[in-house]
Protein backbone atom coordinates (compact mmCIF):
# COMPACT_ATOMS: atom_id res chain seq x y z
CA UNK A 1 -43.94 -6.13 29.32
CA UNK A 2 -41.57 -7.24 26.83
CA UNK A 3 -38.50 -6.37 26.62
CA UNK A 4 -36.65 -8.54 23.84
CA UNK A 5 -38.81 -6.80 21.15
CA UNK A 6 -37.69 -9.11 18.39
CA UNK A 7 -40.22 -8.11 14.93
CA UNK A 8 -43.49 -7.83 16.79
CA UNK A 9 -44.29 -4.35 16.13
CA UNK A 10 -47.50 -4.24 14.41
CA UNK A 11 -48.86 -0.87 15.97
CA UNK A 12 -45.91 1.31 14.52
CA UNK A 13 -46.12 -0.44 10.98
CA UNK A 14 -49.35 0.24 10.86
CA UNK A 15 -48.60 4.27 12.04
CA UNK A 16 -46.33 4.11 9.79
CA UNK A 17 -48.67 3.34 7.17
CA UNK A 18 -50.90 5.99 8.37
CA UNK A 19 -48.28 8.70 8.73
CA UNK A 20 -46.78 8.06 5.27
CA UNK A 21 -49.98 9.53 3.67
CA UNK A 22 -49.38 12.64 5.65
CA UNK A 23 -45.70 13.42 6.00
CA UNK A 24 -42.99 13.17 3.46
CA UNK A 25 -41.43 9.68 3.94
CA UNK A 26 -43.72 9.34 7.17
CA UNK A 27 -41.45 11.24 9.11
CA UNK A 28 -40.86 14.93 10.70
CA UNK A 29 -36.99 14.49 9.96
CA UNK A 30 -35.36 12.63 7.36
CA UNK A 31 -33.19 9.92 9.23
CA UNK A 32 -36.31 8.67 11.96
CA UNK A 33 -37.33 7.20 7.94
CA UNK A 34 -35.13 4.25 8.89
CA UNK A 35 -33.70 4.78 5.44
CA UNK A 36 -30.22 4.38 6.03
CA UNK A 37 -30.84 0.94 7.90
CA UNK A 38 -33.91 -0.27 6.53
CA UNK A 39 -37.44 -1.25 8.04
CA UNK A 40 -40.03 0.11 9.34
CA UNK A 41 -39.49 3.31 12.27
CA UNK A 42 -40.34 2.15 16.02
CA UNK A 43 -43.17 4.47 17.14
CA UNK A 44 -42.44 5.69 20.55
CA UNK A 45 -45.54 5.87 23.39
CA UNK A 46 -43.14 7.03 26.40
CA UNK A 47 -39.63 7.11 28.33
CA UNK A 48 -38.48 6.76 31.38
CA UNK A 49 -34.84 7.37 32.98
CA UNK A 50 -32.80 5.32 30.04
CA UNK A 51 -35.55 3.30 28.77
CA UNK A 52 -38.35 4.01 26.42
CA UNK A 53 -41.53 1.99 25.32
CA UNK A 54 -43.31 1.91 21.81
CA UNK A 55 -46.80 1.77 20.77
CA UNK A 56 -46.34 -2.23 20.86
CA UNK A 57 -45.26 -2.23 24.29
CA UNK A 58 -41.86 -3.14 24.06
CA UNK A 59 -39.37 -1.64 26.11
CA UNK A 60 -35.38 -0.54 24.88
CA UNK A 61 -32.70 1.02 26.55
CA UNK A 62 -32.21 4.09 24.33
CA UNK A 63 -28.58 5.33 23.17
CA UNK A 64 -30.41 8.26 20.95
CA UNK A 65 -31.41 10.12 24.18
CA UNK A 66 -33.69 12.55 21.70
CA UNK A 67 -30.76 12.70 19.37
CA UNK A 68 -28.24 14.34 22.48
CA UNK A 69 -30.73 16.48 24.70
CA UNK A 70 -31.59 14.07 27.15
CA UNK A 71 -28.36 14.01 29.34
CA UNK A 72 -30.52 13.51 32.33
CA UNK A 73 -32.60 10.49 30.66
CA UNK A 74 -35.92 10.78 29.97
CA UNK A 75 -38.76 12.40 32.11
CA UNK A 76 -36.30 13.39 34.44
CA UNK A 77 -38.05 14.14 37.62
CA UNK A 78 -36.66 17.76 38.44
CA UNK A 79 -37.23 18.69 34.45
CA UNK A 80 -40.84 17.20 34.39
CA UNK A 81 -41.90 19.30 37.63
CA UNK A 82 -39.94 22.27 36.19
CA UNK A 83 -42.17 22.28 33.15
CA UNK A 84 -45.42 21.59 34.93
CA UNK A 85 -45.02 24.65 37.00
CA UNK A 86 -43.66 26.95 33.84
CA UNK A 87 -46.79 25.96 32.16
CA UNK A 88 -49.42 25.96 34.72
CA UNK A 89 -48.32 29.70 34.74
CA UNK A 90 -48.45 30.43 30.87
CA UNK A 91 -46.53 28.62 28.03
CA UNK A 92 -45.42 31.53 26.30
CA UNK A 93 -45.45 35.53 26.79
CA UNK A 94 -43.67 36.96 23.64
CA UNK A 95 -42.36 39.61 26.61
CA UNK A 96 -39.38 39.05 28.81
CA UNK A 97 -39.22 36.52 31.93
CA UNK A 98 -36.94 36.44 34.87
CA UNK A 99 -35.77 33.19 34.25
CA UNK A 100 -34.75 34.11 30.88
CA UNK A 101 -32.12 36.11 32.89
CA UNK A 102 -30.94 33.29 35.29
CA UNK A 103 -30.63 31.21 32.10
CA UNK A 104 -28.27 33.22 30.36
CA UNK A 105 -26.63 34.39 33.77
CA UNK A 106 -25.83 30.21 34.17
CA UNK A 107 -24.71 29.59 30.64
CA UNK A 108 -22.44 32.72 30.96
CA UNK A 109 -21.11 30.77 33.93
CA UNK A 110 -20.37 27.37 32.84
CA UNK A 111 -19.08 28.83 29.11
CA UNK A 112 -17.51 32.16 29.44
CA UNK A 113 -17.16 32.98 26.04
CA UNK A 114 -20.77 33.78 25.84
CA UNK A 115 -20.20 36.84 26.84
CA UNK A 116 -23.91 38.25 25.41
CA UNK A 117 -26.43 35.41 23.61
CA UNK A 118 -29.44 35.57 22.64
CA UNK A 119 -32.13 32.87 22.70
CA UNK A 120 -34.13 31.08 19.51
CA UNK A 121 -36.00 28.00 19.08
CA UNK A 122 -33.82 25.34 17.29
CA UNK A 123 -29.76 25.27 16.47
CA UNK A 124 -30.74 26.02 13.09
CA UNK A 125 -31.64 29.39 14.33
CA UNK A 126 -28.91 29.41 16.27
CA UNK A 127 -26.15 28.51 13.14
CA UNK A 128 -27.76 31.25 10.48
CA UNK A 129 -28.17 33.71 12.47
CA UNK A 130 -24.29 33.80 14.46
CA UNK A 131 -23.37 34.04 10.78
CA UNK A 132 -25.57 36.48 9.98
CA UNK A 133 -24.11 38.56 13.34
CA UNK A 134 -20.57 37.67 11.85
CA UNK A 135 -21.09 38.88 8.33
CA UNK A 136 -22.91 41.94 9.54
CA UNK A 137 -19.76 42.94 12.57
CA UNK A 138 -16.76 42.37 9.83
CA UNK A 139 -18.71 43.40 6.85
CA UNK A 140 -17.83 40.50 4.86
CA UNK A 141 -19.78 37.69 2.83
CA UNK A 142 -17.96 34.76 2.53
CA UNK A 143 -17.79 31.82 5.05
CA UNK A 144 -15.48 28.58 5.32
CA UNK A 145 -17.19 25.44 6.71
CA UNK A 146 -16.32 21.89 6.84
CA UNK A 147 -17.06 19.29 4.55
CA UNK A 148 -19.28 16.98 5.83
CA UNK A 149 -20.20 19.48 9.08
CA UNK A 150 -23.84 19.85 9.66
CA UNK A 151 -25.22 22.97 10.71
CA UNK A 152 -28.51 23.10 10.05
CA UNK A 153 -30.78 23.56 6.75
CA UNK A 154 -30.18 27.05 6.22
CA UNK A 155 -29.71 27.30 2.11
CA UNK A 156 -26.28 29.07 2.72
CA UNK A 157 -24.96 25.88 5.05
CA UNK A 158 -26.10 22.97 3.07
CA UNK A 159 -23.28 23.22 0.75
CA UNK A 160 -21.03 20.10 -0.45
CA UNK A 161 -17.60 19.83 -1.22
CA UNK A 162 -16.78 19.71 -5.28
CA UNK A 163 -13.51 18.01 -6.61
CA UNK A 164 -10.86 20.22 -5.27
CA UNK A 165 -9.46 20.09 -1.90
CA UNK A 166 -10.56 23.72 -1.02
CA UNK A 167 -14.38 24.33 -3.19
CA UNK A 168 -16.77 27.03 -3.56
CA UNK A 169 -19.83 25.94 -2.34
CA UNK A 170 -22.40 23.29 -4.41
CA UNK A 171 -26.04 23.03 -3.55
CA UNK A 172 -26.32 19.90 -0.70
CA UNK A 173 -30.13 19.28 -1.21
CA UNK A 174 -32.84 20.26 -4.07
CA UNK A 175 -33.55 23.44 -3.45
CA UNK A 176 -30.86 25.10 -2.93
CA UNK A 177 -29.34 27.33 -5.68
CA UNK A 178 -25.96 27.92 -6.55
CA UNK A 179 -26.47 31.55 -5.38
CA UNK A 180 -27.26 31.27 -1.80
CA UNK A 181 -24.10 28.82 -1.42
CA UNK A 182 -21.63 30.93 -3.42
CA UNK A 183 -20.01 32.65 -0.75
CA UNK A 184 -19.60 29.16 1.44
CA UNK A 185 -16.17 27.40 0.74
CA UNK A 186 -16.21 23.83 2.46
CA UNK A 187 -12.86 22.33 2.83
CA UNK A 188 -12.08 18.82 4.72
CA UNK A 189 -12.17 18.19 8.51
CA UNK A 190 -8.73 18.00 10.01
CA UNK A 191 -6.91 19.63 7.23
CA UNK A 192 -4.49 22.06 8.42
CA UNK A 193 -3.18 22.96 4.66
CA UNK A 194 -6.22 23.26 3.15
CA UNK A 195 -7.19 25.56 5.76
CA UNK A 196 -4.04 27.49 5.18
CA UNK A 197 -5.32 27.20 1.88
CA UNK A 198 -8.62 28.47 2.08
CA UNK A 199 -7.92 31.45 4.22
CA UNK A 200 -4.49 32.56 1.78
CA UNK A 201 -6.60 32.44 -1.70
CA UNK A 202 -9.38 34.42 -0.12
CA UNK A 203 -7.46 37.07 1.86
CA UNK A 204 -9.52 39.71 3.52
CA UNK A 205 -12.99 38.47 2.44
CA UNK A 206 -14.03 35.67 4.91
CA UNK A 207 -16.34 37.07 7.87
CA UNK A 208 -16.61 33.34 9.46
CA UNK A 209 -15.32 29.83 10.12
CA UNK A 210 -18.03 28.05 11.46
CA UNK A 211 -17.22 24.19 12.66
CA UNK A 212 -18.41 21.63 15.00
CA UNK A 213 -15.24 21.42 16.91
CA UNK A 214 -15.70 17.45 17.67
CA UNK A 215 -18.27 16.72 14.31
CA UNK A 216 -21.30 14.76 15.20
CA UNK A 217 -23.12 14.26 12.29
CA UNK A 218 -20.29 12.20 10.19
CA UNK A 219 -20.41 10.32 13.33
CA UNK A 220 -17.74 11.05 16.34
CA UNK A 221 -14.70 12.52 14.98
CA UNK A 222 -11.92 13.99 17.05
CA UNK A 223 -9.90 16.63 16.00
CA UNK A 224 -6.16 16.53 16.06
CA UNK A 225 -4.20 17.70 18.46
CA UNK A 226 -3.23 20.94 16.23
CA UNK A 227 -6.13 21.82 14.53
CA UNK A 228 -8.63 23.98 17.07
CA UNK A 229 -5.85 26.07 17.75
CA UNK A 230 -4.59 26.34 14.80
CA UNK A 231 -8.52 27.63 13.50
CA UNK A 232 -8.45 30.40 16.23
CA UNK A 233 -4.75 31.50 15.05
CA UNK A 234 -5.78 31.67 11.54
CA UNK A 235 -9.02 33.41 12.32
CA UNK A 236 -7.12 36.03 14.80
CA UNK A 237 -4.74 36.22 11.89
CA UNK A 238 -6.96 37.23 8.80
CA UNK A 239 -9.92 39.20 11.15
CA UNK A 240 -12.12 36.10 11.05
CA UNK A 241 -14.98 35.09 13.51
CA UNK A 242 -14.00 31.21 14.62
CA UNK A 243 -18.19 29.74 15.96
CA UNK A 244 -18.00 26.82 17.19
CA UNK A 245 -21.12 25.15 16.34
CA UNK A 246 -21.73 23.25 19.54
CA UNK A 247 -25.27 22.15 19.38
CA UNK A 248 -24.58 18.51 20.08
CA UNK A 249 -21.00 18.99 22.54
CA UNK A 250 -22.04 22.03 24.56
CA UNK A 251 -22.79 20.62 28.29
CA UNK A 252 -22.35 17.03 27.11
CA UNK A 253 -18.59 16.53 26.30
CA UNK A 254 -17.79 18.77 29.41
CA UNK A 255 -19.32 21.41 31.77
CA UNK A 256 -18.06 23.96 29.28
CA UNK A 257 -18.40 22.27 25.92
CA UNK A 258 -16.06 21.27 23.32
CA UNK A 259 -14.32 25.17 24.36
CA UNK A 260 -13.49 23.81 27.37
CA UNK A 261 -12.03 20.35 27.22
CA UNK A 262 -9.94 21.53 24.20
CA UNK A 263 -9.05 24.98 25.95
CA UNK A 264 -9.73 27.25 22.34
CA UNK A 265 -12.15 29.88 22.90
CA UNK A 266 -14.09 30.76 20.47
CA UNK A 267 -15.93 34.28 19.18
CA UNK A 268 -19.08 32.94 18.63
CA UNK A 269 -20.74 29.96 19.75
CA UNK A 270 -24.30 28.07 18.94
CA UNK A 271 -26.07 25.66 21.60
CA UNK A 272 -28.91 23.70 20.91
CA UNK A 273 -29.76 20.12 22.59
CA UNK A 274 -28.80 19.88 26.08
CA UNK A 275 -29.28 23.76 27.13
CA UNK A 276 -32.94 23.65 26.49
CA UNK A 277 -33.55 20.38 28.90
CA UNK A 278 -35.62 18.17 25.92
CA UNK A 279 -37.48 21.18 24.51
CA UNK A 280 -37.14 23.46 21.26
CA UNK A 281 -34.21 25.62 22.51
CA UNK A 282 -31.14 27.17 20.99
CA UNK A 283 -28.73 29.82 21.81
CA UNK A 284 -26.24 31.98 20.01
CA UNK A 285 -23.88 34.27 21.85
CA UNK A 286 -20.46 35.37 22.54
CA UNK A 287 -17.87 38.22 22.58
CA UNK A 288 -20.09 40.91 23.53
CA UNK A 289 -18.45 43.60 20.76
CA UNK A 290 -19.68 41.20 18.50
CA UNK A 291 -23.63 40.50 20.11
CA UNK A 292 -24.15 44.15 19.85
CA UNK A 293 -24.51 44.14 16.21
CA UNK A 294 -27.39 42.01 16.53
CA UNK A 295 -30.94 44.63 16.82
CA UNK A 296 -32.46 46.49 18.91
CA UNK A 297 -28.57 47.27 19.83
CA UNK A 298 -27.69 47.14 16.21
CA UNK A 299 -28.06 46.69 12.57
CA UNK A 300 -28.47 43.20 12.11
CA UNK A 301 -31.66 41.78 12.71
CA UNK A 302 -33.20 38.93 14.20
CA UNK A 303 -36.13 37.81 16.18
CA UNK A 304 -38.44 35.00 16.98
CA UNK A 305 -41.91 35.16 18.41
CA UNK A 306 -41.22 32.01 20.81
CA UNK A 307 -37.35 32.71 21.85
CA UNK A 308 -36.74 32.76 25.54
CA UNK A 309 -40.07 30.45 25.63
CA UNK A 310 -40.88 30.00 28.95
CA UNK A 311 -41.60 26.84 29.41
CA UNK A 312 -37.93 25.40 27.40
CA UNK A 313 -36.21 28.04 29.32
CA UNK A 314 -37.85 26.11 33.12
CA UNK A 315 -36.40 23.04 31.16
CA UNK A 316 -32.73 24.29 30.20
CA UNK A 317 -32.73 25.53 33.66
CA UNK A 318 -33.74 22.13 35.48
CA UNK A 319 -31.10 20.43 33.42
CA UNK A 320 -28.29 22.71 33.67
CA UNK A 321 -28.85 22.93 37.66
CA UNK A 322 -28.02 19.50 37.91
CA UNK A 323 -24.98 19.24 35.45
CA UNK A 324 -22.07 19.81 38.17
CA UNK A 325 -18.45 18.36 38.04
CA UNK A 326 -19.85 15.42 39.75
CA UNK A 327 -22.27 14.54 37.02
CA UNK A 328 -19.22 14.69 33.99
CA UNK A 329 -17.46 12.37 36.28
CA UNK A 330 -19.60 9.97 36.27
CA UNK A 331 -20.83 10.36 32.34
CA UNK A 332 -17.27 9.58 32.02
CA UNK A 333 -16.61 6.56 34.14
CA UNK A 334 -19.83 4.93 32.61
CA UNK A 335 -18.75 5.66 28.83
CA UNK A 336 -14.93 4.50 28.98
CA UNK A 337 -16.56 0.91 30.41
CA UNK A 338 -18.89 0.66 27.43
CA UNK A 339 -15.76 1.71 25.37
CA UNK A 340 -13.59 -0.96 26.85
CA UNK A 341 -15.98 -3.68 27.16
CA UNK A 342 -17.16 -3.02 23.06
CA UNK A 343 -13.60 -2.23 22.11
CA UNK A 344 -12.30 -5.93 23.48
CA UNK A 345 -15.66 -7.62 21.94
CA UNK A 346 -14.88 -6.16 18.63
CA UNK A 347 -11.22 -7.28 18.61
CA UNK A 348 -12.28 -10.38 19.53
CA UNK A 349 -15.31 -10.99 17.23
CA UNK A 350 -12.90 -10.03 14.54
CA UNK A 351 -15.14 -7.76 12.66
CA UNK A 352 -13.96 -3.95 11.39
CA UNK A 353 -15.01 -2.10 13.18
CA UNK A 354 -13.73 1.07 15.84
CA UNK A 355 -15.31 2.92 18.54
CA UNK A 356 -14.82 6.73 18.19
CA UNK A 357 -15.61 8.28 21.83
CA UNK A 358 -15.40 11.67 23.57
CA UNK A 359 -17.27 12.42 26.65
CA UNK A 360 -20.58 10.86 26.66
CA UNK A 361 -20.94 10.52 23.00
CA UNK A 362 -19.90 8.11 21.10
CA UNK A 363 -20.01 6.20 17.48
CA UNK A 364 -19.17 2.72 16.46
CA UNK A 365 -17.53 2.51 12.66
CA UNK A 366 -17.57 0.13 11.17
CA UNK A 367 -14.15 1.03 8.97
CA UNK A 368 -10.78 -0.18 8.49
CA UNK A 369 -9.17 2.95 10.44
CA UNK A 370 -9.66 5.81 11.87
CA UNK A 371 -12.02 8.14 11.04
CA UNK A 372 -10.73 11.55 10.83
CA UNK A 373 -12.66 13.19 8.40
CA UNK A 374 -15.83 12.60 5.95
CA UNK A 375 -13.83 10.84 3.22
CA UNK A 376 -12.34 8.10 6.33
CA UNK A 377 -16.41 8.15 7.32
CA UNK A 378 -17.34 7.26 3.95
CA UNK A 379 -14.94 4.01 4.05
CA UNK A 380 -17.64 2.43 6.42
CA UNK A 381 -19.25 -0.60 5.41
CA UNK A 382 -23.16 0.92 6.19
CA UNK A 383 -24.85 -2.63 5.27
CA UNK A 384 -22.52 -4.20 8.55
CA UNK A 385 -23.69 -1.12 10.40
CA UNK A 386 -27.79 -1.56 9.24
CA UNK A 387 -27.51 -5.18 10.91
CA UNK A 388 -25.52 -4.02 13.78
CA UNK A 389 -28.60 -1.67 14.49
CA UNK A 390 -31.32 -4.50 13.76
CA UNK A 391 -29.26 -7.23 15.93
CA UNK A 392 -28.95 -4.49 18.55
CA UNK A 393 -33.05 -3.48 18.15
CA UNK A 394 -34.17 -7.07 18.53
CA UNK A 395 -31.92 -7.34 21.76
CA UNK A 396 -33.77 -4.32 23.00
CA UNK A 397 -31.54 -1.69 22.66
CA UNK A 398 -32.15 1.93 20.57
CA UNK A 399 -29.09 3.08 18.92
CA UNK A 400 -29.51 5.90 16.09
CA UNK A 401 -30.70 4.25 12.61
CA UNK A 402 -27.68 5.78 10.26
CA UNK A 403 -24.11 5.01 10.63
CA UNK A 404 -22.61 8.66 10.59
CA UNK A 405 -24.98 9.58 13.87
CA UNK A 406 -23.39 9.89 17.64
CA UNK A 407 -24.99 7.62 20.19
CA UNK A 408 -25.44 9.32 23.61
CA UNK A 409 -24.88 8.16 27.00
CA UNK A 410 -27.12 9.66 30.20
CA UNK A 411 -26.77 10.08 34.13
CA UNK A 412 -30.33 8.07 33.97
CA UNK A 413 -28.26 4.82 32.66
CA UNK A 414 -26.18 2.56 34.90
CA UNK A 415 -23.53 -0.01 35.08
CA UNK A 416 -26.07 -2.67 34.85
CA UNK A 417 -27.64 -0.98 31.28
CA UNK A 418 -23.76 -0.49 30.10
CA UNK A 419 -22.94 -3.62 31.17
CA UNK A 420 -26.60 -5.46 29.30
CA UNK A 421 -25.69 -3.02 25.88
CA UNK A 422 -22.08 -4.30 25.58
CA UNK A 423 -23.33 -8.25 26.19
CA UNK A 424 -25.86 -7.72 23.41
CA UNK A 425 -23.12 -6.02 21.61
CA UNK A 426 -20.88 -9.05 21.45
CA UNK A 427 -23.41 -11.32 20.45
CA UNK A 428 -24.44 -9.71 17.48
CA UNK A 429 -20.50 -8.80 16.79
CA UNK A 430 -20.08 -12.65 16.73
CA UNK A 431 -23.23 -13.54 14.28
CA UNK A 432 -21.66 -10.46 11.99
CA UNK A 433 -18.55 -12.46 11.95
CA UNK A 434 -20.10 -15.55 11.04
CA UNK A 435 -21.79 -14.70 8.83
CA UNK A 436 -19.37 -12.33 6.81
CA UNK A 437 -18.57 -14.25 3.02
């Protein structure tokens, strides 16, 4: 089995070949393309605890984890035998379960601000339809989100930023019209004045802020030490819903999500990811006042023949079971030694570059400082990142295939793996360094 995979991947160029005549770009999402880095995508056969093998037979140890679900590692023993016995009793019923109720009954437990949810299939179902719930309890239209904050690909939360520091929404992809993102202002990350801004010139008519309180899809950017509470004050101040969007940080930067490690509790919340143990799975819940606009309890409507499926729910369940205070510590021990290690081999290849780190998730910049919002991202020098990721892929190692993407740590990897990734790390530091004009 090899497991320095170098180029030697004909079986995935060729299924690539093969799957570009069926899906757009060859892909069923956008960044798996390899766009951002270049080459041709590694087609994956199987995974096991941190590792995972492609069609070539070459074996990685993956920092994707699924893109954040698999906080247990792949095929995790208790979440495999949790899904065989879901599904050798039916994979979906389109009527309520028990376990549906034990689910929610955990979540509830581990993040108390959920005080109802309801279950859907996918964060984006999650994201549009807490705002939808928000719009429909304060009987407003507009919405603030962040610039640069990723929430899905609902029309009215792909909107961009235009040339002022607080913007009505503009379209973020074809297909989008100016219509269904006119009542979506977008203002920077870690802002506090144009925040202040944004809620003073549009007094009384904003139903939501919806942010991902630690952003994930700029790459990993920490908020300052202000700014989450200052959201909830403003919201409390101006009768505005604060959802944290927390389909990447809930149950992976603490027990309790972003919420918890940063002690702001907000009204609504959206899960994703880790809650539904691997499988299509999203949640959106909270204050309970709030929930019960959502039908058959109230006017705004929702529903989704799969939600509460069965089988996802046996996953979620598996997962969350084994996600005690126990397993955080140890997330945490094994991430601040790959922090250390790569922060020391970066300083002393030279290169510019930072590691941006909470919990178990993590990014490597390569920018002059730190990155604190999407104009800082955008300061990244992406062609040092693309050979970072191809240096790194030769050496046997998966990290995601975009710069502004958060690499994941799991409970299935060990010192030995950390210790392997930051090794490989330095060496391909050092040939960036080298070979830098």
């Amino acid at each position: 089995m090899a497991t320095n995979p170098g180029s030697k991947r004909p079986r995935s160029t060729t299924l690539f070949e093969r799957a570009s005549a069926l899906f757009p770009g060859g892909v069923n999402s956008p960044v798996r393309a390899f766009k951002s880095v270049g080459g041709t995508p590694v087609f994956i056969d199987r995974g096991v605890g941190p590792f995972i093998y492609d069609v070539d037979g070459n074996r990685y140890t993956d920092f994707v984890g699924s893109w954040g679900p698999l906080i247990l590692g792949h095929a995790d023993p208790d979440v495999v035998a949790a899904v065989i016995r879901a599904a050798s009793l039916g994979t979906t019923f389109g009527a309520p379960t028990a376990r549906e109720v034990e689910l929610g009954e955990l979540v509830r437990f581990m993040m108390p601000s959920l005080e109802k949810m309801r279950f859907v299939s996918s964060g984006t179902e999650a994201t549009m339809s807490a705002l939808r719930a928000a719009r429909g309890f304060t009987g407003r239209h507009r919405i603030i989100k962040v610039d640069g904050g990723y929430h899905g690909h609902s029309d009215a939360l792909l909107a961009k930023a235009g040339s002022g520091v607080v913007t009505l929404g503009l379209p973020g992809s074809s297909g989008v019209t100016p219509a269904a993102v006119a009542d979506t202002l977008v203002v920077p990350y870690n802002d506090l004045d144009a925040m202040r801004v944004a809620f003073e010139e549009h007094r009384d008519e904003i139903a939501a802020l919806i942010v991902e309180p630690i952003p994930a899809n700029m790459g990993v950017v920490l908020p300052r030490p202000a700014y989450l509470p200052l959201l909830r004050n403003l919201c409390d101040e101006h009768g505005t819903l604060l959802i944290f969007d927390e389909v990447i940080t809930g149950f992976r930067v603490a027990r309790g999500g972003a919420q918890q490690l940063y002690g702001v509790r907000p009204d609504l919340t959206c899960l994703g990811k880790v809650v539904g143990g691997g499988l299509p799975f999203g949640i959106y819940g909270g204050r309970a006042d709030v929930m019960d606009v959502v039908a058959p309890s109230g006017p705004v409507y929702q529903a989704g023949t799969l939600a509460g499926n069965p089988v996802a729910v046996a996953a979620g369940l598996a997962t969350l079971k084994r996600l005690d205070e126990h397993a955080y510590v140890a997330l945490e021990g094994l991430s601040r030694v790959l922090e250390d290690d790569l922060g020391r081999a970066i300083r002393r290849s030279g290169v510019t570059a930072r590691l941006q780190r909470v919990g178990s998730a993590f990014t490597l910049f390569f920018a002059p400082e730190e990155v604190v919002d999407l104009a800082s991202a955008k300061q990244s020098n992406t062609d040092h990142y693309a050979k970072f990721f191809h240096g790194m892929l030769e050496r046997g190692f998966m990290l995601p295939p975009a710069q502004f993407e958060a690499a994941f740590v799991s409970l299935a990897h060990t010192l030995e793996e950390v210790n392997a990734f930051t090794d490989a790390a330095r060496e391909v530091l050092t040939s960036l360094a080298t070979s830098a004009p």
